[in-house]
PDB file of N, CA and C in Angstrom:
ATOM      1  N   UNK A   1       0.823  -1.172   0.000  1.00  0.00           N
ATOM      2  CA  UNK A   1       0.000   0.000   0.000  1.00  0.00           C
ATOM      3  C   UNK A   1       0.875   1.246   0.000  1.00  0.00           C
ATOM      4  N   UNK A   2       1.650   1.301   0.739  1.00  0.00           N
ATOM      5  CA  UNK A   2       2.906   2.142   0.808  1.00  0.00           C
ATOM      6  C   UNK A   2       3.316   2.651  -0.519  1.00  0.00           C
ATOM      7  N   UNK A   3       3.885   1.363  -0.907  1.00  0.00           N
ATOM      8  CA  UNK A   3       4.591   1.675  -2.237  1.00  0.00           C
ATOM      9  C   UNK A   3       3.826   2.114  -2.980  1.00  0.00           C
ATOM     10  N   UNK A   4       2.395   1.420  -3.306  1.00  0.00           N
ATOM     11  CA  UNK A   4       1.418   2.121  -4.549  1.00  0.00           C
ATOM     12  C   UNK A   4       1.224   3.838  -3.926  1.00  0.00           C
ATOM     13  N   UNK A   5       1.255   3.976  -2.998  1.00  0.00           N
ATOM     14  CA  UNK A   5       1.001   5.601  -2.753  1.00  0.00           C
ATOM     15  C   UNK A   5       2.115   6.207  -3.077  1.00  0.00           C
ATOM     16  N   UNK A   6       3.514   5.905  -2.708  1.00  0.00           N
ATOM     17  CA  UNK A   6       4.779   6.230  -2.813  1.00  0.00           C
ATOM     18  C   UNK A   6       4.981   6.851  -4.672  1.00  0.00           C
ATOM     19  N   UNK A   7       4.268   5.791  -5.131  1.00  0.00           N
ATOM     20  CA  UNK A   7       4.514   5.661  -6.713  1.00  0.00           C
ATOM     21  C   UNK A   7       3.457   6.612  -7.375  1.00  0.00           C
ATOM     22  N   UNK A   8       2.225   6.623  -6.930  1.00  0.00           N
ATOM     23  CA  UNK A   8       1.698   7.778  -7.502  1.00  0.00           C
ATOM     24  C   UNK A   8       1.571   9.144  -6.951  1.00  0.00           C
ATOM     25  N   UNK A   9       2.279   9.385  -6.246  1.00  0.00           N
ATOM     26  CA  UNK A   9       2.816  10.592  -5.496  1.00  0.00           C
ATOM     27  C   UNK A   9       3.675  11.073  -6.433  1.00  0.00           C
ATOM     28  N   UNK A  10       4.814  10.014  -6.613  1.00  0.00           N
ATOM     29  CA  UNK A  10       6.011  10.481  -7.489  1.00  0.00           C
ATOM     30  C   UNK A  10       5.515  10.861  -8.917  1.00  0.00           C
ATOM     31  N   UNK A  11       4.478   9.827  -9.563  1.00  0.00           N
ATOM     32  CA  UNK A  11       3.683  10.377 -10.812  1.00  0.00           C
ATOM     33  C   UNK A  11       3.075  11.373 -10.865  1.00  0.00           C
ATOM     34  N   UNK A  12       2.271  11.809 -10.026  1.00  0.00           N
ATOM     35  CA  UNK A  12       1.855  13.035  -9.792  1.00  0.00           C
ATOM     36  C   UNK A  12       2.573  14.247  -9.546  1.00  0.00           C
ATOM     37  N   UNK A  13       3.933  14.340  -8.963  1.00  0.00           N
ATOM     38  CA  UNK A  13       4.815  15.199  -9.188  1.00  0.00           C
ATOM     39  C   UNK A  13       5.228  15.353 -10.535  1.00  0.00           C
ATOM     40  N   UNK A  14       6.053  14.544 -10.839  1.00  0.00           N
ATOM     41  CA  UNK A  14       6.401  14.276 -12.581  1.00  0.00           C
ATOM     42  C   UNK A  14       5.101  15.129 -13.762  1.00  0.00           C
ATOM     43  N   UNK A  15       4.220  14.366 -13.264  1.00  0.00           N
ATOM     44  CA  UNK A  15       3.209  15.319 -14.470  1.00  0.00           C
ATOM     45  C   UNK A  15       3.104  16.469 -14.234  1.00  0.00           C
ATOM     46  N   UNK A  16       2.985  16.804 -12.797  1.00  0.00           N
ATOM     47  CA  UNK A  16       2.708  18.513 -12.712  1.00  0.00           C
ATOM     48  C   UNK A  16       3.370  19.311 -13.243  1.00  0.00           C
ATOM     49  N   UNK A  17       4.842  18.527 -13.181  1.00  0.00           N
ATOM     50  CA  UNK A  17       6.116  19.487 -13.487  1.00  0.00           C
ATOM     51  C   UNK A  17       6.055  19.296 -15.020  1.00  0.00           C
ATOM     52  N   UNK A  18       5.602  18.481 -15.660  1.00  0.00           N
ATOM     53  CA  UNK A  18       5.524  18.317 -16.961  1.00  0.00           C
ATOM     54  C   UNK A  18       4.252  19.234 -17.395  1.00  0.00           C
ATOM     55  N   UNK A  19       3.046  19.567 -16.950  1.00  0.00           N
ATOM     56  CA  UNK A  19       2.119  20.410 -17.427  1.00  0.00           C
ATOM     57  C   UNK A  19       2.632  21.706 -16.903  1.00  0.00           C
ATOM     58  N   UNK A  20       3.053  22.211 -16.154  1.00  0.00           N
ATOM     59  CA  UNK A  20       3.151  23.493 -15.582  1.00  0.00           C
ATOM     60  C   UNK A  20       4.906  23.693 -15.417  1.00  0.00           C
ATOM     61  N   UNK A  21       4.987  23.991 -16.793  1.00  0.00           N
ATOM     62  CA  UNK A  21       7.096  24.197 -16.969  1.00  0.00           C
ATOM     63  C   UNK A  21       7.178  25.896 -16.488  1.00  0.00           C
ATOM     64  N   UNK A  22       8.245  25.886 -15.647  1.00  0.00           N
ATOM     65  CA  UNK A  22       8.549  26.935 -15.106  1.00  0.00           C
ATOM     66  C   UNK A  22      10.132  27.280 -15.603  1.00  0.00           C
ATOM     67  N   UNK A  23       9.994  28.158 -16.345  1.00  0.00           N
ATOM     68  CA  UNK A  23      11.330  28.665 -16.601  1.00  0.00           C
ATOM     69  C   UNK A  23      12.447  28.917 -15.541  1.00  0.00           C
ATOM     70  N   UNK A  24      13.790  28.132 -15.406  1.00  0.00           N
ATOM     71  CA  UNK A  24      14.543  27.833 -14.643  1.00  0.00           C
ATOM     72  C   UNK A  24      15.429  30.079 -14.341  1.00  0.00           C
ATOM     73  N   UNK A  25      15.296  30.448 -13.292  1.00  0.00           N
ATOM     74  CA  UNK A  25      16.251  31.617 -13.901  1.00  0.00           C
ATOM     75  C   UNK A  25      17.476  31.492 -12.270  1.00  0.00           C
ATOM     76  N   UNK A  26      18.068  32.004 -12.202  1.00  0.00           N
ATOM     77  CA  UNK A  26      19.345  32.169 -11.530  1.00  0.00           C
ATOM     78  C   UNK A  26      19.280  33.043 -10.587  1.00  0.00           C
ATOM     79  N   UNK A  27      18.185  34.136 -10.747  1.00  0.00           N
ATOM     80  CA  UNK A  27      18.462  35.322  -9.883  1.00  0.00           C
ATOM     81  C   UNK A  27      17.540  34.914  -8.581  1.00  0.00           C
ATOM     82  N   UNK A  28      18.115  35.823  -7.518  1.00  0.00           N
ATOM     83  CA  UNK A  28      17.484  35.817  -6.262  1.00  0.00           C
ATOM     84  C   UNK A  28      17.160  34.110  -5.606  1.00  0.00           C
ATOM     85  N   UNK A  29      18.313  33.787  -5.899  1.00  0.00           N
ATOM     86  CA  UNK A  29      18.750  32.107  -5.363  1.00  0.00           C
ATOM     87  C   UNK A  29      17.513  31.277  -5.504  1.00  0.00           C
ATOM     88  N   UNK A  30      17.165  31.094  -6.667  1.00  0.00           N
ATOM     89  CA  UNK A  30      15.740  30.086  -6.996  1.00  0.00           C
ATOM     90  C   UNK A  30      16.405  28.922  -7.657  1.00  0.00           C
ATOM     91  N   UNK A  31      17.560  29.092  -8.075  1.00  0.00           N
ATOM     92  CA  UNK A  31      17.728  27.734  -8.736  1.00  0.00           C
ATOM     93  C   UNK A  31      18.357  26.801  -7.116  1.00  0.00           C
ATOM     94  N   UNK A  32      18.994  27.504  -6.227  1.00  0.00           N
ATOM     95  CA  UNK A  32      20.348  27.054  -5.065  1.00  0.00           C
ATOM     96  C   UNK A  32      18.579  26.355  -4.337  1.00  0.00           C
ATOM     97  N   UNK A  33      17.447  27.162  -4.476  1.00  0.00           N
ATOM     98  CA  UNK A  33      16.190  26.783  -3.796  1.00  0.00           C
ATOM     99  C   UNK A  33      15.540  25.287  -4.147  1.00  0.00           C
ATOM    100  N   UNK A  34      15.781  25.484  -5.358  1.00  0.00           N
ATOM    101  CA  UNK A  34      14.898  24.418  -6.528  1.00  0.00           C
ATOM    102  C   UNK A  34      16.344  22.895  -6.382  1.00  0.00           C
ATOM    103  N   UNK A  35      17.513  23.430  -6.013  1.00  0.00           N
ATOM    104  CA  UNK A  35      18.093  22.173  -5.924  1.00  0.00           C
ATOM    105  C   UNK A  35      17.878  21.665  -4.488  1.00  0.00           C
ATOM    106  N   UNK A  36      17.929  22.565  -3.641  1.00  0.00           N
ATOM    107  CA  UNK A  36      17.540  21.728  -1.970  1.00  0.00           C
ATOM    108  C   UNK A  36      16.066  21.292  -2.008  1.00  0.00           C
ATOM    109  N   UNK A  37      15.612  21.655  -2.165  1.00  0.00           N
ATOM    110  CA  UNK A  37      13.772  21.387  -2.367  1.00  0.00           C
ATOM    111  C   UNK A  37      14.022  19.943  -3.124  1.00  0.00           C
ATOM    112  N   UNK A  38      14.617  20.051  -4.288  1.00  0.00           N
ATOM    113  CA  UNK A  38      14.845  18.636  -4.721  1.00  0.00           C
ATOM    114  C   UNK A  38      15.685  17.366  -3.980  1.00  0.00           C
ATOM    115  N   UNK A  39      16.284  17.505  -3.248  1.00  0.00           N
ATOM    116  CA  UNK A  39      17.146  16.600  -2.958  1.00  0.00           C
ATOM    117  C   UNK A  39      16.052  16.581  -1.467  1.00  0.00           C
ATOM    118  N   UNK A  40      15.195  17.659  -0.755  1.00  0.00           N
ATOM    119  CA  UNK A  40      14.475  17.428   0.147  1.00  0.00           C
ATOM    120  C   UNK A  40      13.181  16.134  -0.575  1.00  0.00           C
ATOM    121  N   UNK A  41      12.568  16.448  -1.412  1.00  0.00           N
ATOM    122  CA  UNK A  41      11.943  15.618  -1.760  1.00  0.00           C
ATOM    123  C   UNK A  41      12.044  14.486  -2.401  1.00  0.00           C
ATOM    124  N   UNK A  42      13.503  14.445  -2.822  1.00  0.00           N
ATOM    125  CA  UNK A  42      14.163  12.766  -3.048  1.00  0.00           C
ATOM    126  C   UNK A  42      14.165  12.279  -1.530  1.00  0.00           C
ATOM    127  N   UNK A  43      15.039  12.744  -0.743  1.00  0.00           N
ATOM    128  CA  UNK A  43      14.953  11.975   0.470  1.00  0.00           C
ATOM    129  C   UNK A  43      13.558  11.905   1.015  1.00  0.00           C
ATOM    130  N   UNK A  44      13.077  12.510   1.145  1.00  0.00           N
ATOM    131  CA  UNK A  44      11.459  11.767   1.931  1.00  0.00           C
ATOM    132  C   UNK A  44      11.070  10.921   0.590  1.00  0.00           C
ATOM    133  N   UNK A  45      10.937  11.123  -0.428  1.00  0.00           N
ATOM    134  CA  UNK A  45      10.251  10.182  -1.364  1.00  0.00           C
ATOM    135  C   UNK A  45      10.474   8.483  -1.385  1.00  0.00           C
ATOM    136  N   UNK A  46      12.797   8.814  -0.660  1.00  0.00           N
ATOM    137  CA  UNK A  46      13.477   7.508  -0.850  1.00  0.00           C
ATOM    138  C   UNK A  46      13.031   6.866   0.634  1.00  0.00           C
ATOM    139  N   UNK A  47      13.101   7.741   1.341  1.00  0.00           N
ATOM    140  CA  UNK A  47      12.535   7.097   2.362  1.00  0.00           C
ATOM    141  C   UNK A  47      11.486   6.332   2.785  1.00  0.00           C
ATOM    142  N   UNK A  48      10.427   6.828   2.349  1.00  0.00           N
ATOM    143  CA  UNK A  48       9.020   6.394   2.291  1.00  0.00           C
ATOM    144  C   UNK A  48       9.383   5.292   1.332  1.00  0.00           C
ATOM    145  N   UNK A  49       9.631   4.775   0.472  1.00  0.00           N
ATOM    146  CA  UNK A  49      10.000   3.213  -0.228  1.00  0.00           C
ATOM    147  C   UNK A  49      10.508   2.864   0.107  1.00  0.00           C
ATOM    148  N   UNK A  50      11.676   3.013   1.097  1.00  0.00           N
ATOM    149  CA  UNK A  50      12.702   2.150   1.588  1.00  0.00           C
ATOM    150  C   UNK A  50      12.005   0.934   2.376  1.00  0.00           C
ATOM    151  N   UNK A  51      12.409  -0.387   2.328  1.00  0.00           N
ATOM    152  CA  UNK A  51      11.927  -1.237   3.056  1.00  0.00           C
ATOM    153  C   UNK A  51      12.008  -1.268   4.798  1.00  0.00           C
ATOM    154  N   UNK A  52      11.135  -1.278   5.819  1.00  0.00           N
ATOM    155  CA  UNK A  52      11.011  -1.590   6.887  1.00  0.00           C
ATOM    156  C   UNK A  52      12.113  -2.528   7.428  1.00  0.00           C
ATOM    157  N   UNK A  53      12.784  -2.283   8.654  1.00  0.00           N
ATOM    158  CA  UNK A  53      13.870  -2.943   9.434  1.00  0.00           C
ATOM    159  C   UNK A  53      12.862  -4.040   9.869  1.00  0.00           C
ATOM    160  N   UNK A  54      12.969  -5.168  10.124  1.00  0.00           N
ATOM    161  CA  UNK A  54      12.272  -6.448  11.088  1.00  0.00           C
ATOM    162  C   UNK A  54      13.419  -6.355  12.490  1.00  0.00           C
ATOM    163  N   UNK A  55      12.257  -5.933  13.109  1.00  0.00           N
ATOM    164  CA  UNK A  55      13.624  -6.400  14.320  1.00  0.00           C
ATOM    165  C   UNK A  55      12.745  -7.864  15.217  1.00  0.00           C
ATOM    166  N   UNK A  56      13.880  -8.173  16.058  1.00  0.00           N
ATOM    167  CA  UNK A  56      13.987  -9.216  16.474  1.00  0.00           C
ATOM    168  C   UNK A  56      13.276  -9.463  17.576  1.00  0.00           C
ATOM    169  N   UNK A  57      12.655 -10.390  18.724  1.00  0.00           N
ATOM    170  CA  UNK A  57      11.571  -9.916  19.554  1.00  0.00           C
ATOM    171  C   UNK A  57      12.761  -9.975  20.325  1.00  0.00           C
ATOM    172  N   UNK A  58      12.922  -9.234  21.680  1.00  0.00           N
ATOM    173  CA  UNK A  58      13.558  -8.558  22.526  1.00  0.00           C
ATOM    174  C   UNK A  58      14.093 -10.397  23.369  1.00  0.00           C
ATOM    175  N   UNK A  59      15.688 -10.370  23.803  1.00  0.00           N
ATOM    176  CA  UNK A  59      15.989 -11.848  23.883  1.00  0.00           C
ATOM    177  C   UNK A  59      15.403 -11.499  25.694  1.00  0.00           C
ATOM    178  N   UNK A  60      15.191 -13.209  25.321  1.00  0.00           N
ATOM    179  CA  UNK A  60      14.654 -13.393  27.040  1.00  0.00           C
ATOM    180  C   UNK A  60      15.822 -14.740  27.893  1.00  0.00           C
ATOM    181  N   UNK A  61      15.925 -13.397  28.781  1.00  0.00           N
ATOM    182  CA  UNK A  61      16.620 -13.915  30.033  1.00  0.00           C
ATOM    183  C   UNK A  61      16.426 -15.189  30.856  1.00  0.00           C
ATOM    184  N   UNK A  62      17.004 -16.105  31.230  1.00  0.00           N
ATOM    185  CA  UNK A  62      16.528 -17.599  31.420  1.00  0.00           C
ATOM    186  C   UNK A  62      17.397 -17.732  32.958  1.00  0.00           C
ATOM    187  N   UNK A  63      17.358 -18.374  33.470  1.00  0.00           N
ATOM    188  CA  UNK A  63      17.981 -18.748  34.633  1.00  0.00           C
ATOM    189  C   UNK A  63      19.434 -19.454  34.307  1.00  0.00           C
ATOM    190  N   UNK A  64      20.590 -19.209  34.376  1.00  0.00           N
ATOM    191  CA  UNK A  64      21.421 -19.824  34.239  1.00  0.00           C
ATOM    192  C   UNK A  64      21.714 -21.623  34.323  1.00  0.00           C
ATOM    193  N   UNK A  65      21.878 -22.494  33.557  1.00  0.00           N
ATOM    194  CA  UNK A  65      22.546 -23.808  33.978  1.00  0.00           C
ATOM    195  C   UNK A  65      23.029 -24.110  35.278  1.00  0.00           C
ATOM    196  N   UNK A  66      22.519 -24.862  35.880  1.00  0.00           N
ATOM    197  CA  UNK A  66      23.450 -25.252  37.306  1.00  0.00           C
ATOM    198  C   UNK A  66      24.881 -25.551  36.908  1.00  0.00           C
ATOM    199  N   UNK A  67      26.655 -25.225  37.691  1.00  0.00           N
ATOM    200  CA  UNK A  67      27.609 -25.577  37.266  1.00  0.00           C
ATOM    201  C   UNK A  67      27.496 -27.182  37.126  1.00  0.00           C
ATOM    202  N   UNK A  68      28.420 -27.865  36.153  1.00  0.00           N
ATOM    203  CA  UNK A  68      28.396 -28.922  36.224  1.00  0.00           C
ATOM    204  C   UNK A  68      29.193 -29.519  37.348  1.00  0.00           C
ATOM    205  N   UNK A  69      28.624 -30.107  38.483  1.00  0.00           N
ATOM    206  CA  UNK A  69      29.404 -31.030  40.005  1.00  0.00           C
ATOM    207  C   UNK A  69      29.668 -32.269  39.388  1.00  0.00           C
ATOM    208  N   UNK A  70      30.709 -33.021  39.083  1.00  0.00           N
ATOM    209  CA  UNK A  70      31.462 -34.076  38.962  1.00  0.00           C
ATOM    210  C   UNK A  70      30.655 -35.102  40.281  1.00  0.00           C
ATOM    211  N   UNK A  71      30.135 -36.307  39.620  1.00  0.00           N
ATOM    212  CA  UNK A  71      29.474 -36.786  40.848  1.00  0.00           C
ATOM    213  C   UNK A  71      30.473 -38.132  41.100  1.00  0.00           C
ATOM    214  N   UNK A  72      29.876 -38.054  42.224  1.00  0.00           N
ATOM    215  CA  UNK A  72      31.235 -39.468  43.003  1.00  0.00           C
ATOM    216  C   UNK A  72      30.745 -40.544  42.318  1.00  0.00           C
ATOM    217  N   UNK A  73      30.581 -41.482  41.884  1.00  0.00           N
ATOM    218  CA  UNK A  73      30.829 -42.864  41.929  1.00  0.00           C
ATOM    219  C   UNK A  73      32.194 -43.987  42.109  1.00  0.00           C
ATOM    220  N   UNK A  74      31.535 -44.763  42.804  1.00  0.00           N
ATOM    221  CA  UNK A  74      32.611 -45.903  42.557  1.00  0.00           C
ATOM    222  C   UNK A  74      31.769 -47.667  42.437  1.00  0.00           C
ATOM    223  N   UNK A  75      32.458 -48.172  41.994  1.00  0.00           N
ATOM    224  CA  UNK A  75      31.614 -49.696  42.283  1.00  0.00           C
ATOM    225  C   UNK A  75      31.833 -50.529  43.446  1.00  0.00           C
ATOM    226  N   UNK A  76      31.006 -51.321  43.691  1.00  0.00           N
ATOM    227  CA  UNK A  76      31.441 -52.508  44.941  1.00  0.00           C
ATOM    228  C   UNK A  76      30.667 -53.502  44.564  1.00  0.00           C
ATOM    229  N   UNK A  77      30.876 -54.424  45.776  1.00  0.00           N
ATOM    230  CA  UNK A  77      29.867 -55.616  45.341  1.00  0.00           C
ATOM    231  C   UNK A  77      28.833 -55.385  46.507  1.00  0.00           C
ATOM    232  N   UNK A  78      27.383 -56.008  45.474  1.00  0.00           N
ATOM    233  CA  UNK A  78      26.322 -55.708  46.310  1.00  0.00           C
ATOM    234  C   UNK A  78      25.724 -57.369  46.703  1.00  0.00           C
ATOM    235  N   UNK A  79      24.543 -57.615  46.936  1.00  0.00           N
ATOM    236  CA  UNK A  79      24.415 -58.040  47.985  1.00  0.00           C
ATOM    237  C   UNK A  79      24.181 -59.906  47.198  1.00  0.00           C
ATOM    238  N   UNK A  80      24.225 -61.087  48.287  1.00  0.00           N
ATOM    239  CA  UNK A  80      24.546 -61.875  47.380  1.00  0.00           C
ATOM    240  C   UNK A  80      23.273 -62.198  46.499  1.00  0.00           C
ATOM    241  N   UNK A  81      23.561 -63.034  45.733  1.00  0.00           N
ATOM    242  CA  UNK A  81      22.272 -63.158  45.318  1.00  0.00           C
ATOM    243  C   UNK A  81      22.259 -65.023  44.600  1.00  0.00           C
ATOM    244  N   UNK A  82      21.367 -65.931  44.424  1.00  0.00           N
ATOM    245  CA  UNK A  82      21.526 -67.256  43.990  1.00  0.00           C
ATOM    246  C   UNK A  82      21.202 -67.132  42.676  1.00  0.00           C
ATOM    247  N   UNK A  83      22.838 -68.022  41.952  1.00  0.00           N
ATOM    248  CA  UNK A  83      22.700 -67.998  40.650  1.00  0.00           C
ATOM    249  C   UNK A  83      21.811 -69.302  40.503  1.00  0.00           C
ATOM    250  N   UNK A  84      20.769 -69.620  39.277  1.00  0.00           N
ATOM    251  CA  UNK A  84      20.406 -71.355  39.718  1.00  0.00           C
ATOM    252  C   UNK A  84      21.286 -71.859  38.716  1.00  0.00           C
ATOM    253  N   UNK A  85      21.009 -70.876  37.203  1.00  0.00           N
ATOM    254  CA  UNK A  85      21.847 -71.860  36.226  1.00  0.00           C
ATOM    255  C   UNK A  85      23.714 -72.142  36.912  1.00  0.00           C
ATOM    256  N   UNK A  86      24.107 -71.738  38.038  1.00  0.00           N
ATOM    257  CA  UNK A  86      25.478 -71.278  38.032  1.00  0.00           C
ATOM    258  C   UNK A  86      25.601 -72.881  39.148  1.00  0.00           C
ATOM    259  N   UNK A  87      24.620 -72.635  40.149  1.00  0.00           N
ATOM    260  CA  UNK A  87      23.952 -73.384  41.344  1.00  0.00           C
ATOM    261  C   UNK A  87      25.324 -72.387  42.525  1.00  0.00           C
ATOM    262  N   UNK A  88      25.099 -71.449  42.389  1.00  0.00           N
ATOM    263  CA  UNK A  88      25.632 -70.783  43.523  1.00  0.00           C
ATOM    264  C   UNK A  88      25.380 -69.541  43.987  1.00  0.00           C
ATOM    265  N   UNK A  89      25.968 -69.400  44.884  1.00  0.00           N
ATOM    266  CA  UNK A  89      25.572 -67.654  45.276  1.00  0.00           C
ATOM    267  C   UNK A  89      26.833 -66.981  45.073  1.00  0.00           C
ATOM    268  N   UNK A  90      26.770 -65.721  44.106  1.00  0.00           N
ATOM    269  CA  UNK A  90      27.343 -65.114  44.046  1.00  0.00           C
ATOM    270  C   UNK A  90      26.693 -63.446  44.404  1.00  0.00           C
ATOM    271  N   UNK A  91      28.095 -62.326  44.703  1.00  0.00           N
ATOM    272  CA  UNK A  91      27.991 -60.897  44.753  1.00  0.00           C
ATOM    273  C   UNK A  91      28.151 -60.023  43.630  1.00  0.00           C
ATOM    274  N   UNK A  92      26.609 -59.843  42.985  1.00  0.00           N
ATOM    275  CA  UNK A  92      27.304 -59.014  41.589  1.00  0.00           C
ATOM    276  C   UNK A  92      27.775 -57.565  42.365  1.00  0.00           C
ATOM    277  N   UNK A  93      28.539 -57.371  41.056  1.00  0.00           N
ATOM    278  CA  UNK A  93      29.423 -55.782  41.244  1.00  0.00           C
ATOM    279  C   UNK A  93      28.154 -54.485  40.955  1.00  0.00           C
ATOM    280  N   UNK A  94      28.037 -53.468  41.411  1.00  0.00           N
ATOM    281  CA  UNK A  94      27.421 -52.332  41.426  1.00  0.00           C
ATOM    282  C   UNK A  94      27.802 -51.111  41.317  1.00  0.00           C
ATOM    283  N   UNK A  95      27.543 -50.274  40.641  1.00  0.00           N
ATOM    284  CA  UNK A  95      27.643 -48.913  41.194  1.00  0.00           C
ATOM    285  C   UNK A  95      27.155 -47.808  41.471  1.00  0.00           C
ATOM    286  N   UNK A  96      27.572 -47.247  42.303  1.00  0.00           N
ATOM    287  CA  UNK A  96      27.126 -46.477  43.608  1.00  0.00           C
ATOM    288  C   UNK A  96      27.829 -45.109  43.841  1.00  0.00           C
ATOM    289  N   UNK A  97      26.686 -44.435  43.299  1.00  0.00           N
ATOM    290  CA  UNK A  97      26.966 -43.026  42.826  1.00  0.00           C
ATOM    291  C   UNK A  97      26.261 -42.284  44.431  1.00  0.00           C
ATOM    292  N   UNK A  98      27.080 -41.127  44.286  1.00  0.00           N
ATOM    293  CA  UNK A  98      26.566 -40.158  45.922  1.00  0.00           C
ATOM    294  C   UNK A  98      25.380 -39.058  45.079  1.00  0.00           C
TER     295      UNK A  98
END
């Protein structure tokens, strides 16, 4: 929508200046006028088409990671237990983390 307004704005300038020619003259600083006026209405014109920035949604703050604690383990043997296919009791090995 932008742009279609942008664009016949600019057409509509263009023709005016094309039906209604104004003789360019030098005196009493109309031309030093007619060039800032122009470069004023390039920049708002370029502006207004220029494409929109996307910004990013604002970052969200989280609770930090707990440090990583190195946890103890070691193995032992735990408690006995009867093998049948073996026909004995044995202590399997375990481990046993804090």
């Amino acid at each position: 929508m932008r742009k279609a307004l942008t664009m016949l704005v600019t057409g509509a300038v263009l023709v005016a200046n094309d039906v209604m020619p104004v003789p360019a003259r030098a005196d009493n600083g109309g031309l030093a006028a007619g060039i800032v006026g122009g470069l004023a209405v390039g920049t708002l014109l370029g502006a207004a088409a220029a494409p929109r920035p996307y910004y990013w949604p604002p970052p969200v703050y989280a609770e930090p990671a707990p440090a990583y604690v190195p946890v103890r383990c070691y193995w032992t043997n735990g408690e006995p237990v009867w093998d049948g296919w073996r026909g004995m009791w044995y202590r399997p090995r375990i481990q046993v983390c804090d």
